[in-house]
Protein backbone atom coordinates (compact mmCIF):
# COMPACT_ATOMS: atom_id res chain seq x y z
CA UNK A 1 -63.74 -29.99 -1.24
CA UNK A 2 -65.34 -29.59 -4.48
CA UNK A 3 -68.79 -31.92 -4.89
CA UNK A 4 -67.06 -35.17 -6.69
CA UNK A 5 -64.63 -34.49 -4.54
CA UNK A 6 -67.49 -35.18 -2.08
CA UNK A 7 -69.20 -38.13 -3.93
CA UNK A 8 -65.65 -40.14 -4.16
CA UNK A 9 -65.28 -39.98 -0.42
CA UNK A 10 -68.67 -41.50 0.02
CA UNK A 11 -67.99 -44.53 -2.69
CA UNK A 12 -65.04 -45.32 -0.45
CA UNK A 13 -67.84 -45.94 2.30
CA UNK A 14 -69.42 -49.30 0.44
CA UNK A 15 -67.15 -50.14 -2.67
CA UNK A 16 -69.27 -51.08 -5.86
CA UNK A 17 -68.47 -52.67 -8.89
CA UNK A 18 -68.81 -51.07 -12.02
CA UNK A 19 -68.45 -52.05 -15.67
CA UNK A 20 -67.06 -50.13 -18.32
CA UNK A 21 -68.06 -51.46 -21.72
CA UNK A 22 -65.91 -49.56 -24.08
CA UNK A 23 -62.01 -50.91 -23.56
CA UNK A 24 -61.47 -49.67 -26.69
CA UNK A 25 -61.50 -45.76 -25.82
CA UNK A 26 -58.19 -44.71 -23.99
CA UNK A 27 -59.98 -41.99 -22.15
CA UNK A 28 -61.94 -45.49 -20.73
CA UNK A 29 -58.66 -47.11 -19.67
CA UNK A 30 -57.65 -43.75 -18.56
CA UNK A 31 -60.38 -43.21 -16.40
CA UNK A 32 -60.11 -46.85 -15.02
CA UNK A 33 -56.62 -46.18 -13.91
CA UNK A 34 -57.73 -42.86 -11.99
CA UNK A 35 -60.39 -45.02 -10.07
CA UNK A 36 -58.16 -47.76 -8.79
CA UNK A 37 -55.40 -45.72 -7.93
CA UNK A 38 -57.84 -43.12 -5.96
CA UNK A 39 -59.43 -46.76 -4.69
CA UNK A 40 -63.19 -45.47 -4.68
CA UNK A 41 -64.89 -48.66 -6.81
CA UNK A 42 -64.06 -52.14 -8.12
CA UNK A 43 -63.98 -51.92 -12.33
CA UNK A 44 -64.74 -54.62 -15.05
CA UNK A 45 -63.53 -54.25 -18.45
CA UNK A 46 -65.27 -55.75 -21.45
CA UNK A 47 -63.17 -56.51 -24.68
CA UNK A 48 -60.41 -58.39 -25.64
CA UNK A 49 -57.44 -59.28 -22.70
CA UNK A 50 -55.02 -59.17 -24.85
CA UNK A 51 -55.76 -55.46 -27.07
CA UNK A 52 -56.54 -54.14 -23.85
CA UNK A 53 -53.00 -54.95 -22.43
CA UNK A 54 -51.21 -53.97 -25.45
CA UNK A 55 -53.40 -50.27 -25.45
CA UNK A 56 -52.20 -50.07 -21.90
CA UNK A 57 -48.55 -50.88 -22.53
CA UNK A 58 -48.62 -47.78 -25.19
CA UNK A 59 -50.43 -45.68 -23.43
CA UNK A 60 -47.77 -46.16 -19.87
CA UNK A 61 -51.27 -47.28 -18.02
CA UNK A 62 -51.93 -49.11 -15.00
CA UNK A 63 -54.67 -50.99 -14.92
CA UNK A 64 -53.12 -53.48 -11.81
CA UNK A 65 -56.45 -54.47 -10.34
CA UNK A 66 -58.73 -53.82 -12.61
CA UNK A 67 -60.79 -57.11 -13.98
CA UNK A 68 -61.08 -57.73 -17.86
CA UNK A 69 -63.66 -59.99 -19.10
CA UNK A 70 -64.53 -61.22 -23.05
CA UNK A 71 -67.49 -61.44 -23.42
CA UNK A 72 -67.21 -64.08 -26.13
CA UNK A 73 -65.09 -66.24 -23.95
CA UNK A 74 -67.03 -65.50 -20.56
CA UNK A 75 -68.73 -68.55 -18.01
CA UNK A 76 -71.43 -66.74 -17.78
CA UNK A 77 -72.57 -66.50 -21.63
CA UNK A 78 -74.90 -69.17 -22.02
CA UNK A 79 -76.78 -68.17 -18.69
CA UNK A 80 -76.59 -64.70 -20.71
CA UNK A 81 -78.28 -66.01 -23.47
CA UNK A 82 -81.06 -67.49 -21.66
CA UNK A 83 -82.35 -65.01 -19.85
CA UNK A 84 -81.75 -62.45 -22.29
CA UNK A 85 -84.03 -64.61 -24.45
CA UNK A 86 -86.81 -65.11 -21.69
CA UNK A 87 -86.17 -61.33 -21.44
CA UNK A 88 -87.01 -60.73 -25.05
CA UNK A 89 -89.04 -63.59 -26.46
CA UNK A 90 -92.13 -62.42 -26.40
CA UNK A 91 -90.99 -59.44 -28.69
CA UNK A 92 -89.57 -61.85 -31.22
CA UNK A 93 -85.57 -62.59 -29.88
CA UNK A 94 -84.83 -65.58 -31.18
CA UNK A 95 -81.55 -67.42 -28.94
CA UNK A 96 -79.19 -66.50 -31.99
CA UNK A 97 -79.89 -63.09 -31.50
CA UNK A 98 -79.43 -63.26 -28.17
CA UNK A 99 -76.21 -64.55 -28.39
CA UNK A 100 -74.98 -62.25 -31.26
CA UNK A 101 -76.12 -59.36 -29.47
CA UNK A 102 -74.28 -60.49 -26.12
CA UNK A 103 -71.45 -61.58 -28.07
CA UNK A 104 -71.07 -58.02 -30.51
CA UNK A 105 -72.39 -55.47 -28.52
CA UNK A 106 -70.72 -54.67 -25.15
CA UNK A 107 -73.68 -52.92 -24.12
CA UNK A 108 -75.75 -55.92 -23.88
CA UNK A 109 -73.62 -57.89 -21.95
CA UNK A 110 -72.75 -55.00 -19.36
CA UNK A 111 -76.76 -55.08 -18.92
CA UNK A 112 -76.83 -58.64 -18.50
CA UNK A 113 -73.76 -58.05 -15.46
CA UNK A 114 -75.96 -55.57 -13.87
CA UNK A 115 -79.79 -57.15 -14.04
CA UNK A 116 -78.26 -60.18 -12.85
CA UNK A 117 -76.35 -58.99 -9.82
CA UNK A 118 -72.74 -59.38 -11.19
CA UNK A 119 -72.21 -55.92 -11.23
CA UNK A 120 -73.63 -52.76 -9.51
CA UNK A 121 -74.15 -50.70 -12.78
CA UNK A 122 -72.20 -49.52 -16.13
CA UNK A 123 -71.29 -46.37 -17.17
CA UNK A 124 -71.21 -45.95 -21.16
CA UNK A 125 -71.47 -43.38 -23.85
CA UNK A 126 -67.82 -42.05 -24.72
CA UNK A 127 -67.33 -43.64 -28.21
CA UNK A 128 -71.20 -44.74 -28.71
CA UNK A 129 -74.61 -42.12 -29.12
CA UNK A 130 -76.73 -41.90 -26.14
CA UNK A 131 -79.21 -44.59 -27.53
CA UNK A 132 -76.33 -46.83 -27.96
CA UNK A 133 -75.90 -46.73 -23.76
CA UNK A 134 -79.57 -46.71 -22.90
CA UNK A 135 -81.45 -49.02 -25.25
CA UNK A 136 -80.25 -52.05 -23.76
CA UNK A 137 -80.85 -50.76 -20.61
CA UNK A 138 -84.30 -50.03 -20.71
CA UNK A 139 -85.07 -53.57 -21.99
CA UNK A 140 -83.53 -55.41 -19.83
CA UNK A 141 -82.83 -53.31 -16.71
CA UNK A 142 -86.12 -51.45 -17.13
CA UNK A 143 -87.46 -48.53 -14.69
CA UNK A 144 -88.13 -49.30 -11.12
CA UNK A 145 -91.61 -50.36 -9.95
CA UNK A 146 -94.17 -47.75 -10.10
CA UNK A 147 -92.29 -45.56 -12.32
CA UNK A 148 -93.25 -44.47 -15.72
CA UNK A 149 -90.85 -41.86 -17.22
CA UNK A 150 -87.10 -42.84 -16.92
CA UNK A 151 -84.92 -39.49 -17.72
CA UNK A 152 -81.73 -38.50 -17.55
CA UNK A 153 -80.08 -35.54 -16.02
CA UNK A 154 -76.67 -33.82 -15.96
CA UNK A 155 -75.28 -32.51 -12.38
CA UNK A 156 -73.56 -29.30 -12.95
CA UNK A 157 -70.86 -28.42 -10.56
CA UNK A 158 -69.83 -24.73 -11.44
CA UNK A 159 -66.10 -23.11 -10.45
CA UNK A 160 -68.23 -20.43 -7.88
CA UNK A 161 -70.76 -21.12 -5.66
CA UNK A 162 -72.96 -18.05 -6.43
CA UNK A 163 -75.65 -20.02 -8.13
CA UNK A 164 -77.30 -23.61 -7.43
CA UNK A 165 -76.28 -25.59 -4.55
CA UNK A 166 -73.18 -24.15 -3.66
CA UNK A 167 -72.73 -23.65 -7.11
CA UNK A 168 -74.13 -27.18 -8.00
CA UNK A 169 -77.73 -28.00 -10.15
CA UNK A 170 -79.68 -30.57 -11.36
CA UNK A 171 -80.65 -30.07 -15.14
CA UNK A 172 -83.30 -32.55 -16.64
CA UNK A 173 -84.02 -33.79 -18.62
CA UNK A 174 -80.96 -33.01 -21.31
CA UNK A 175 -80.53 -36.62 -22.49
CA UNK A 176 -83.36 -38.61 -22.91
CA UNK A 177 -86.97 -37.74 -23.54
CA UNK A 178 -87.22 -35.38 -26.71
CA UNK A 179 -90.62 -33.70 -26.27
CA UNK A 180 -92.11 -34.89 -22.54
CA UNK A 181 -95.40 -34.05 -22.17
CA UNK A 182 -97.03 -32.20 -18.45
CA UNK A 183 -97.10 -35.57 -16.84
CA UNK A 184 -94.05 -36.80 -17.88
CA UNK A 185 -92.67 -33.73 -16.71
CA UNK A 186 -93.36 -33.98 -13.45
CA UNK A 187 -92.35 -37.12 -13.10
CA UNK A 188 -88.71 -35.88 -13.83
CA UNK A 189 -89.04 -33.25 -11.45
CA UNK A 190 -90.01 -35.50 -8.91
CA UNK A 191 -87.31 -38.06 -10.01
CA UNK A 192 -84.57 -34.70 -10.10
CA UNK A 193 -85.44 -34.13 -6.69
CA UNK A 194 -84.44 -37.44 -5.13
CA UNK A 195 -81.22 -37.50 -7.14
CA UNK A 196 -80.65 -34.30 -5.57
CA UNK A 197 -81.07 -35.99 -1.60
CA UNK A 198 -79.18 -39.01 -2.92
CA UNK A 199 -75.89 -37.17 -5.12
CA UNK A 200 -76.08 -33.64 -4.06
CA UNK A 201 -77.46 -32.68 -0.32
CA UNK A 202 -78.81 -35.53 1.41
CA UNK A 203 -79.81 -32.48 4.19
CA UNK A 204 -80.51 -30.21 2.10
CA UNK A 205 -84.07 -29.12 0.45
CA UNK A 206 -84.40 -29.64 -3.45
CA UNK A 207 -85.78 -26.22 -5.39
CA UNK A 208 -87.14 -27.49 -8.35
CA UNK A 209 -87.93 -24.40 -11.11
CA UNK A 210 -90.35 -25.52 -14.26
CA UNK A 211 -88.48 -23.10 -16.86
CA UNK A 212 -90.12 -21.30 -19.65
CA UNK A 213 -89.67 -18.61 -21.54
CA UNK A 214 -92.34 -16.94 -19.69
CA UNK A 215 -92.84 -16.35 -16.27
CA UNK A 216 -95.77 -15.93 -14.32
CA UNK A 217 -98.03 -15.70 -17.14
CA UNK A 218 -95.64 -12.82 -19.22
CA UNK A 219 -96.60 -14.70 -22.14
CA UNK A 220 -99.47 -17.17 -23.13
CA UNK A 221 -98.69 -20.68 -25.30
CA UNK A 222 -99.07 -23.84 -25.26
CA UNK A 223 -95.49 -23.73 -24.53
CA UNK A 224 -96.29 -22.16 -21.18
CA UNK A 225 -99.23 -24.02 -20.56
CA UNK A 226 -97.00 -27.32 -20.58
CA UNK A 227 -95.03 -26.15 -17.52
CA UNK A 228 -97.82 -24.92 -15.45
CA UNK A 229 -99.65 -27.68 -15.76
CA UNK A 230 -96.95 -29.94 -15.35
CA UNK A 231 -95.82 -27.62 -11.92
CA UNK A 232 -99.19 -28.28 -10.82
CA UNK A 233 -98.93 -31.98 -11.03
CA UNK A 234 -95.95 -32.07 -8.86
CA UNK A 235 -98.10 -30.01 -6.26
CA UNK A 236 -100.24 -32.68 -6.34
CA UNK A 237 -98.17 -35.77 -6.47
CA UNK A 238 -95.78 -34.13 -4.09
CA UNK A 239 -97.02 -31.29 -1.91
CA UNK A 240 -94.45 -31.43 -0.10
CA UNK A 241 -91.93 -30.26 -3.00
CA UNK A 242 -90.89 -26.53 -3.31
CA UNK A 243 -91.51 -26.50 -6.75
CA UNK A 244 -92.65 -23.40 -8.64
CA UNK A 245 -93.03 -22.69 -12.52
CA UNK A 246 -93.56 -21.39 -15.33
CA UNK A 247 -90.45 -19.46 -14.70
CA UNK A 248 -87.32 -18.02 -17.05
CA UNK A 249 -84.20 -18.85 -15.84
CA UNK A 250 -82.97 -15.22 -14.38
CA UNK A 251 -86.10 -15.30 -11.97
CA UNK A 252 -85.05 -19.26 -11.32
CA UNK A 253 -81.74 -18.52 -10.06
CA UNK A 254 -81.39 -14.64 -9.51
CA UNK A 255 -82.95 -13.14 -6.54
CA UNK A 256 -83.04 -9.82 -7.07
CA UNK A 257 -84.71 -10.83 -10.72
CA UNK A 258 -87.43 -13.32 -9.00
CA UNK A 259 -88.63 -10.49 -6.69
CA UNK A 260 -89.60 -8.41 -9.40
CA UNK A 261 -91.15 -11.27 -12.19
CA UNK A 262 -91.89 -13.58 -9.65
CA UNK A 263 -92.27 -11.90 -5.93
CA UNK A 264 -94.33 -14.70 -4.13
CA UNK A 265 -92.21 -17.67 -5.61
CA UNK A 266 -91.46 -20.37 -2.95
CA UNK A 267 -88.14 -20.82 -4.58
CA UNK A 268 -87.28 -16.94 -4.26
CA UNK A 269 -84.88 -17.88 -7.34
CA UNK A 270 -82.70 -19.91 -5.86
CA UNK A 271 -83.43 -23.22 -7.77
CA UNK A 272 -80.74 -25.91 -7.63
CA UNK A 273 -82.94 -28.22 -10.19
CA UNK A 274 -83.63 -26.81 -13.48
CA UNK A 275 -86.48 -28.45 -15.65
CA UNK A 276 -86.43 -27.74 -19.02
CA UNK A 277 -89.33 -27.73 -21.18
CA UNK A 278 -87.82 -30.38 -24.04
CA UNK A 279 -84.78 -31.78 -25.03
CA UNK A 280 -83.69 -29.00 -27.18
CA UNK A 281 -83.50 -26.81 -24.49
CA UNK A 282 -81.77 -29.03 -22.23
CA UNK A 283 -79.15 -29.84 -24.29
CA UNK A 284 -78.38 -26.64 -25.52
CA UNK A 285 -78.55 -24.94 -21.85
CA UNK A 286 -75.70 -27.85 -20.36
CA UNK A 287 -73.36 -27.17 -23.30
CA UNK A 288 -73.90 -23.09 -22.46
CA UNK A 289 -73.32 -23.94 -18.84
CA UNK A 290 -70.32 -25.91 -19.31
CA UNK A 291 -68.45 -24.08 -21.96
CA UNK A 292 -69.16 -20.20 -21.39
CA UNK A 293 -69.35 -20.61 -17.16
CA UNK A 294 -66.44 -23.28 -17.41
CA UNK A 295 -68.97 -25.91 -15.46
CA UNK A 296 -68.23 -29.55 -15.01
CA UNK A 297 -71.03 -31.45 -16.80
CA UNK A 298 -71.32 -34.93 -15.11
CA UNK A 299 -74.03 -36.92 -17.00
CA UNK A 300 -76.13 -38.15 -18.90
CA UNK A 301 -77.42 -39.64 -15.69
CA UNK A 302 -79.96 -41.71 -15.54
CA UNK A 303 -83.20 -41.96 -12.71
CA UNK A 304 -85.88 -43.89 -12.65
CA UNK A 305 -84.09 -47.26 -13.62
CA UNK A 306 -83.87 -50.29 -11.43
CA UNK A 307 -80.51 -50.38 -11.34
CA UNK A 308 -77.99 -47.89 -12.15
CA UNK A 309 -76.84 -46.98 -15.44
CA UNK A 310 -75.21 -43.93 -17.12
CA UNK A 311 -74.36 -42.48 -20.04
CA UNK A 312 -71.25 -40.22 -21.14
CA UNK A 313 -71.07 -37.23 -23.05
CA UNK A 314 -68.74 -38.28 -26.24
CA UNK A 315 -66.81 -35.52 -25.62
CA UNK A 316 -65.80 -36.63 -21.92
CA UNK A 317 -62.03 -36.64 -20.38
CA UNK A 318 -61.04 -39.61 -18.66
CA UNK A 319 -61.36 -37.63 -15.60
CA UNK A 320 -65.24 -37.52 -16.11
CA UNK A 321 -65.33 -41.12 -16.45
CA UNK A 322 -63.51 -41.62 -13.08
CA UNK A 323 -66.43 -38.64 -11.46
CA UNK A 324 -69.48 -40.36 -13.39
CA UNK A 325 -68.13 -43.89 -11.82
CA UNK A 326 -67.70 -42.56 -8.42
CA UNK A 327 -71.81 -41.02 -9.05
CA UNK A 328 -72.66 -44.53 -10.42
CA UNK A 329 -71.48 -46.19 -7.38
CA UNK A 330 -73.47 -44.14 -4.98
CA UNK A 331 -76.80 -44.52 -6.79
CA UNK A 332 -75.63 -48.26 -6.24
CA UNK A 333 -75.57 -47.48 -2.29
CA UNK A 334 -79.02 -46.22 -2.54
CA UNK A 335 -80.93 -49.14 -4.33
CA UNK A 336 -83.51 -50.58 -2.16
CA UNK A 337 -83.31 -47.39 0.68
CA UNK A 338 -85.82 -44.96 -0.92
């Protein structure tokens, strides 16, 4: 059983209900249809009834089951508006605002479902950019107590399981923050390594590698510097954590290769969470990963909100959207048992 293989099983355990903002994407409607019929979470629509049933009739979708609510005609949207404005006030929202926002911007209103307990979390980002999916979140979801850097990770589940987890990783942050610095860093190692007990291996032990283009001091940089004082952070903050860096990626998650650049490495290079350095490199190392190794690329995924939100790569099937609800609803399990 491959691993969202895995994770579906589990969301049949405690069903969630997720919203899906974007009815007007087919690969949306799509991927709703794959979730009912495999019966692993409860889905909300946003949009108009009506368009939504007539892209469904062309497209030969079922979407029997599936709830579909308009945001402009919804119960709920003055008790929306309010609290959105209490929400907001104080950074100059005005109630018009509010309500246009709520009204035009599916985004908002998915939010709004989610910080007030009438969903379990939204999954977003196949026809909208990244920001689109986690602006709204971040003001009105926000991070979870004590936390200070939200980021966003991709799990990459790869066709062999020579590498990773049983050929699974963690790769963070590729989505979020551009250019974090050695504290913010650590923070999404830290962060990476309870999304690995929660989504991955809940037995298993997370091996975080801090990657550079250096290891072990082959080079000297501020570059480098970065990840070994951000490694030593997470030492700090959580001894506890095999976490070892600043490492290049063959020594991360080659063996052979970390005996010789990196002999006494705790990880012995075999990492299953890969920090990257910045965004740049993130990015660019999950598209390599996914289209040269033929990995599924499940993400942007977010950690360190309250509640669970994620994005979607724009180029996503509607079979990713079915895998990145199924991820969504178990980060729902977990909220309140860490």
């Amino acid at each position: 059983m491959d691993f969202i293989e895995k994770v579906k099983r589990k969301a049949k355990e405690e069903i969630k209900t997720i919203v899906l903002p974007e009815s007007e994407d087919i690969r949306v409607l799509k991927g709703s249809e794959i979730v009912i019929k495999e019966g692993f979470a409860k889905i909300i629509l946003l949009g108009s009834k009506e368009k939504i049933l007539e892209d469904t009739k062309n497209s030969n979708i079922n979407l029997e089951g599936v709830e579909i609510i308009n945001p402009k005609e919804s119960n709920k949207l003055d008790l929306y508006i309010e609290k959105l404005y209490e929400l907001r006030k104080q950074k100059g929202m005005t109630k018009e605002e509010a309500k246009k926002l709520l009204t035009e911007n599916s985004r908002y209103f998915a939010s709004m479902m989610v910080k007030l307990g009438d969903a379990d979390g939204f999954v977003s980002g196949a026809s909208h950019a990244t920001a689109d999916t986690l602006k709204p979140a971040l003001q009105i979801i926000k991070g979870k107590p004590g936390i200070k850097t939200v980021s966003a990770f991709f799990i990459m589940s790869l066709p062999t399981n020579e590498f990773g987890e049983d050929g699974v990783f963690i790769f963070a942050d590729c989505g979020m923050n551009e250019n974090p610095n050695e504290e913010q860093l650590a923070d999404i190692a830290i962060e990476s390594s309870k999304s690995f007990k929660e989504l991955i291996n809940p037995e298993g032990v997370p091996k975080i590698a801090m990657l550079s283009y250096s290891t072990k001091g082959s080079a000297h940089s501020e570059l480098t510097e970065k990840m070994i004082k951000a490694t030593k952070l997470v030492h700090e903050k959580e001894p506890m954590l095999l976490v070892d860096g600043e490492l290049q990626l063959d020594a991360a998650i080659v063996p052979e290769i970390a005996s010789k650049k990196a002999p006494n490495s705790p990880i012995k290079g075999n990492s299953n969470i890969l920090i990257f350095p910045d965004l740049n490199a993130g990015n660019i190392g999950y598209k390599l990963v996914q289209r040269l190794a033929h990995a599924q690329a499940f993400g942007p995924l977010c950690q360190g909100l309250d509640k669970p939100v994620n994005d979607l790569s724009r180029g996503c099937s509607s079979e990713d959207i079915a895998g990145v609800v199924a991820i969504t609803c178990i980060q729902a399990q977990n909220i309140g048992k860490e």
